[in-house]
N, C-alpha and C. Protein backbone atom coordinates (compact mmCIF):
# COMPACT_ATOMS: atom_id res chain seq x y z
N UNK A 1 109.40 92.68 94.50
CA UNK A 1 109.26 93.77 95.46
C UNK A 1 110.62 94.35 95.78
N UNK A 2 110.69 95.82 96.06
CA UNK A 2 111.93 96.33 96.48
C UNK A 2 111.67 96.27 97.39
N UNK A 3 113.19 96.26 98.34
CA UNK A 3 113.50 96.41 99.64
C UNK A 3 113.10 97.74 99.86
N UNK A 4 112.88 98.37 99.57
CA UNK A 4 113.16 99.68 100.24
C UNK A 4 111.18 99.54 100.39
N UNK A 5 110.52 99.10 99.67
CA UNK A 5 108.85 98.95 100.07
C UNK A 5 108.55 97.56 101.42
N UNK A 6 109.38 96.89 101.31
CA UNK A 6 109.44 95.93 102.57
C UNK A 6 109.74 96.66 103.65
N UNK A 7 110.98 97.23 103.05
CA UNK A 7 111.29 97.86 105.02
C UNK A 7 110.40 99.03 105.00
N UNK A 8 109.86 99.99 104.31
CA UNK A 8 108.87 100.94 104.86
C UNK A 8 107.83 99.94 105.06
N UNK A 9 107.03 98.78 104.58
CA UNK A 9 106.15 98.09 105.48
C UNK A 9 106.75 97.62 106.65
N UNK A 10 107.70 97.15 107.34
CA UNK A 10 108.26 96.85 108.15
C UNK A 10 108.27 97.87 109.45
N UNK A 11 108.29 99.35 108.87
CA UNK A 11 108.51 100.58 109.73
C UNK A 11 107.82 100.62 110.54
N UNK A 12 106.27 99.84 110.53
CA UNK A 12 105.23 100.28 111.43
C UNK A 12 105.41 99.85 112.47
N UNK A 13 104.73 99.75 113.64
CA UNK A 13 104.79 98.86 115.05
C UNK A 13 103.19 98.14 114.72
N UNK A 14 102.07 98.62 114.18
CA UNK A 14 101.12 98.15 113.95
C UNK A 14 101.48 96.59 112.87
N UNK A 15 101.99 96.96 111.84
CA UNK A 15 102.61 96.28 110.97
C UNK A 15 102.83 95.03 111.03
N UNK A 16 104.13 95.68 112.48
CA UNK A 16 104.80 94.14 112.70
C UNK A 16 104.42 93.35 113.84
N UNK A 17 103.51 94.29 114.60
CA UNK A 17 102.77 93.17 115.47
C UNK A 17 101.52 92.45 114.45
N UNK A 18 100.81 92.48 112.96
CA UNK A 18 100.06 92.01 112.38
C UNK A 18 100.78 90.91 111.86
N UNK A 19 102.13 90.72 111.84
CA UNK A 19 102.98 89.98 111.08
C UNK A 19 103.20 88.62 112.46
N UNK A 20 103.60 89.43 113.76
CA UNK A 20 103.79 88.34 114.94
C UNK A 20 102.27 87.58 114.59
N UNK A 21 101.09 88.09 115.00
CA UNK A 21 99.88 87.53 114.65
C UNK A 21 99.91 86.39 114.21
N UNK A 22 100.42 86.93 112.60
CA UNK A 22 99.89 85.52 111.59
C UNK A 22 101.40 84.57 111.81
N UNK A 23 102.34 84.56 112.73
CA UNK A 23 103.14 83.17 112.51
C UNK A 23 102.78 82.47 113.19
N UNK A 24 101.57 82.62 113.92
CA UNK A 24 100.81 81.36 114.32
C UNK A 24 99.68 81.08 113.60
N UNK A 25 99.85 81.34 112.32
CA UNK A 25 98.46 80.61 111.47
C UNK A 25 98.08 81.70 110.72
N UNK A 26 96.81 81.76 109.60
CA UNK A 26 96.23 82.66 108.45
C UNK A 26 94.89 83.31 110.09
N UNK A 27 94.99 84.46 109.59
CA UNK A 27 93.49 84.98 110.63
C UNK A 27 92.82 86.00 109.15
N UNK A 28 91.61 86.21 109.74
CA UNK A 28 90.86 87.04 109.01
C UNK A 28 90.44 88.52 109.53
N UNK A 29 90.35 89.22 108.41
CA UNK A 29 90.96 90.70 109.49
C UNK A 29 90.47 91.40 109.93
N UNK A 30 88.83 90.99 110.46
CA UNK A 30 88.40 90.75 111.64
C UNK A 30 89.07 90.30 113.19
N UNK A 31 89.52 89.25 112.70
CA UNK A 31 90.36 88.64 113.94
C UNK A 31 91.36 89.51 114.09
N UNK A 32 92.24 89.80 113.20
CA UNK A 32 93.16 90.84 112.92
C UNK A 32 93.18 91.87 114.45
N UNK A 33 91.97 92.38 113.36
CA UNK A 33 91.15 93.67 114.19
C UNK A 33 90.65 93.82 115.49
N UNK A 34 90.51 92.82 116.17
CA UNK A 34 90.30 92.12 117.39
C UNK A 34 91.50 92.60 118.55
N UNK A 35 92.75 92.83 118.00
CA UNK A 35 93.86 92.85 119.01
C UNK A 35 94.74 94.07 118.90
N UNK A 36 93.56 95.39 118.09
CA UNK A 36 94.22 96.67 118.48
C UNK A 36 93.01 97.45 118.10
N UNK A 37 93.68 98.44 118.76
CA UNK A 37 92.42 99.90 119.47
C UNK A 37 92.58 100.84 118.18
N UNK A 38 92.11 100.14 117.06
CA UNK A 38 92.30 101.47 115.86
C UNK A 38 90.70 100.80 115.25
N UNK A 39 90.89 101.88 113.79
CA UNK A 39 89.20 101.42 113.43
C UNK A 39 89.68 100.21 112.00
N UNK A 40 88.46 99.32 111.90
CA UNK A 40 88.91 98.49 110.90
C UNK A 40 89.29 98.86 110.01
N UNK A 41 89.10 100.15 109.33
CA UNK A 41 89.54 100.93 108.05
C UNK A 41 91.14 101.09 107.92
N UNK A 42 91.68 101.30 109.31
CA UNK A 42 93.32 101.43 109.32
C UNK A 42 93.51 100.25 109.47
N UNK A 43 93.20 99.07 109.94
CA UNK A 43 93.64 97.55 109.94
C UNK A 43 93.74 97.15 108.24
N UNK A 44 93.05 97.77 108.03
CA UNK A 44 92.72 96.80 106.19
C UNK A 44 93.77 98.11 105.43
N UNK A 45 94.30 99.00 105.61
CA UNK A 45 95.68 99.80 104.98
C UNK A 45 96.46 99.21 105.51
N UNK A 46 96.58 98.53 106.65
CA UNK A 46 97.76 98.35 107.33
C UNK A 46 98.29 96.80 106.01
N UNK A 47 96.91 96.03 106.34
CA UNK A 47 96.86 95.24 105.44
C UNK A 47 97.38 95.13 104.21
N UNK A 48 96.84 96.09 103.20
CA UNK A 48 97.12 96.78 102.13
C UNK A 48 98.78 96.64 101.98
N UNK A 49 98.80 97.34 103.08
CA UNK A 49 100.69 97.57 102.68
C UNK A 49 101.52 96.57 102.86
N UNK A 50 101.12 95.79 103.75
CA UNK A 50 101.86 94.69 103.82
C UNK A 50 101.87 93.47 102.55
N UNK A 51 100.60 93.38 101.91
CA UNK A 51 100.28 93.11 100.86
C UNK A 51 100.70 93.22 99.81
N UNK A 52 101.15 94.55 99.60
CA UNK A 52 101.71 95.20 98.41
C UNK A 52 103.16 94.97 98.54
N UNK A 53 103.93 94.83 99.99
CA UNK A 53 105.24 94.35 99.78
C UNK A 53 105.26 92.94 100.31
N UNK A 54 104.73 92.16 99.86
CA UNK A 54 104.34 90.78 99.28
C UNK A 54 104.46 90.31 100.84
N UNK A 55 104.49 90.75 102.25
CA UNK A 55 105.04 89.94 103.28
C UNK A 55 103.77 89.07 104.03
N UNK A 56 102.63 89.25 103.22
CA UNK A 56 101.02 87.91 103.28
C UNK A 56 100.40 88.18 102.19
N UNK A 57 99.86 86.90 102.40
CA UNK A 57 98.79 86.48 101.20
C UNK A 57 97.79 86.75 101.88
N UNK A 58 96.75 87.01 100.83
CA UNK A 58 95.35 86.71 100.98
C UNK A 58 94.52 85.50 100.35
N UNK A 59 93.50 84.99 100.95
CA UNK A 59 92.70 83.78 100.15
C UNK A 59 91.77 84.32 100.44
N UNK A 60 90.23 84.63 99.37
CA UNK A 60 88.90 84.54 99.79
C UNK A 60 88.07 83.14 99.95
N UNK A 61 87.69 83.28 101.06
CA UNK A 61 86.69 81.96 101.41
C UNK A 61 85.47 82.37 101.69
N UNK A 62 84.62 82.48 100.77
CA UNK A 62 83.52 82.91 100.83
C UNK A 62 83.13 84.43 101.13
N UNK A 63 82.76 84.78 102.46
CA UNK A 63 82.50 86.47 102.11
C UNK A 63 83.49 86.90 103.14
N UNK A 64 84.55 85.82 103.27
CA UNK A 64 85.25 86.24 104.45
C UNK A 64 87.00 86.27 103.72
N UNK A 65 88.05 86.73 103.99
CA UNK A 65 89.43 86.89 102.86
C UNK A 65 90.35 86.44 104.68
N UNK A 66 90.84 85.49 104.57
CA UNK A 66 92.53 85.10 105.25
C UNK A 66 93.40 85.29 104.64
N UNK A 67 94.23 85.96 106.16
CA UNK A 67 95.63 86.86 105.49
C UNK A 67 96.60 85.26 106.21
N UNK A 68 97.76 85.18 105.72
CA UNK A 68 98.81 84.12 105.81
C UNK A 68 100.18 85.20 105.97
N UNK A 69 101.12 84.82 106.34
CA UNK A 69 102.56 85.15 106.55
C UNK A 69 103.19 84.83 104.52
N UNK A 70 103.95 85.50 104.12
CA UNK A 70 104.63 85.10 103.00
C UNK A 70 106.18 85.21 103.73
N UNK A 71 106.62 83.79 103.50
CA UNK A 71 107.40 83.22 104.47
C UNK A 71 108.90 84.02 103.39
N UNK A 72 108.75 83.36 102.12
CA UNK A 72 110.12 83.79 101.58
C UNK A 72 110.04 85.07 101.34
N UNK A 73 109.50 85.93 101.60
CA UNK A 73 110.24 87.38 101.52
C UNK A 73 111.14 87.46 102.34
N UNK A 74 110.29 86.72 104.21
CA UNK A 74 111.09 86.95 104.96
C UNK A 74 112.28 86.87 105.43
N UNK A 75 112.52 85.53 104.57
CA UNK A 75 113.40 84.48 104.46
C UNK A 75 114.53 85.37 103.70
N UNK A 76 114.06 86.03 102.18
CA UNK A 76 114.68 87.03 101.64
C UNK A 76 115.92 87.95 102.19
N UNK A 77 114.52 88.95 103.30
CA UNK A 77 114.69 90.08 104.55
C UNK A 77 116.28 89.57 105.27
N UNK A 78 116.28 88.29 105.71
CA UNK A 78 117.33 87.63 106.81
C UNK A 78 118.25 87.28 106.30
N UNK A 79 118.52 86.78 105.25
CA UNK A 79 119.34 86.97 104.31
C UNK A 79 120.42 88.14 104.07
N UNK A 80 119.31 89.19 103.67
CA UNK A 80 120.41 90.10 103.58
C UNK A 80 121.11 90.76 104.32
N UNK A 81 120.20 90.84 105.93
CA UNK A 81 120.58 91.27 106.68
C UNK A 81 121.90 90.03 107.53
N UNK A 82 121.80 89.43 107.26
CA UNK A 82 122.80 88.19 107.72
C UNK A 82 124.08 88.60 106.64
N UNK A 83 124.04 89.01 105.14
CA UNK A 83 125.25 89.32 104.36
C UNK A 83 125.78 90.40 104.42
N UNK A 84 124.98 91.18 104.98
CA UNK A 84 125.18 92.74 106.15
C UNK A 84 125.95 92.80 106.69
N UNK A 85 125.28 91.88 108.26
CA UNK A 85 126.72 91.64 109.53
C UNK A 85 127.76 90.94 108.48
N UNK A 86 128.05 90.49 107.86
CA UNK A 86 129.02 89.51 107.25
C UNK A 86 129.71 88.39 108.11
N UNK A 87 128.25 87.58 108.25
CA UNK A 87 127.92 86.16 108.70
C UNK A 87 127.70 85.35 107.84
């Protein structure tokens, strides 16, 4: 993944409160969907994009799909921004 598709997933405020979400555990995006005033259709793009710049996984469990945190992108993300400040 390029940086430059991480940090435009990153850009959102929807985004990165879906990201606070899952560092307490995988939810399903239903649950997701549960803790903002939009329609499920923009929860599952929001999804999408975050997806596509690798920052969660998905697992299907039956007719239901859990999203997870993908820890080393983030890990990646802090990194560079840590060789940035030049720390």
């Amino acid at each position: 993944m390029s940086l430059q598709t991480t940090l435009r997933a990153l850009a959102d405020p929807i985004r990165r409160e879906i990201l606070n979400l899952l560092k307490n555990g995988r939810m399903s995006a239903g649950e997701i969907a549960d803790h903002f005033p939009v329609t499920g259709a923009s929860i599952s793009r929001h999804l999408s994009v975050l997806k596509e710049a690798d920052l969660i996984r998905d697992t299907r469990e039956g007719k239901f799909i859990y999203y997870e945190l993908n820890a080393s992108v983030l890990e990646e993300i802090m990194l560079w921004i840590t060789d940035l400040k030049g720390e």
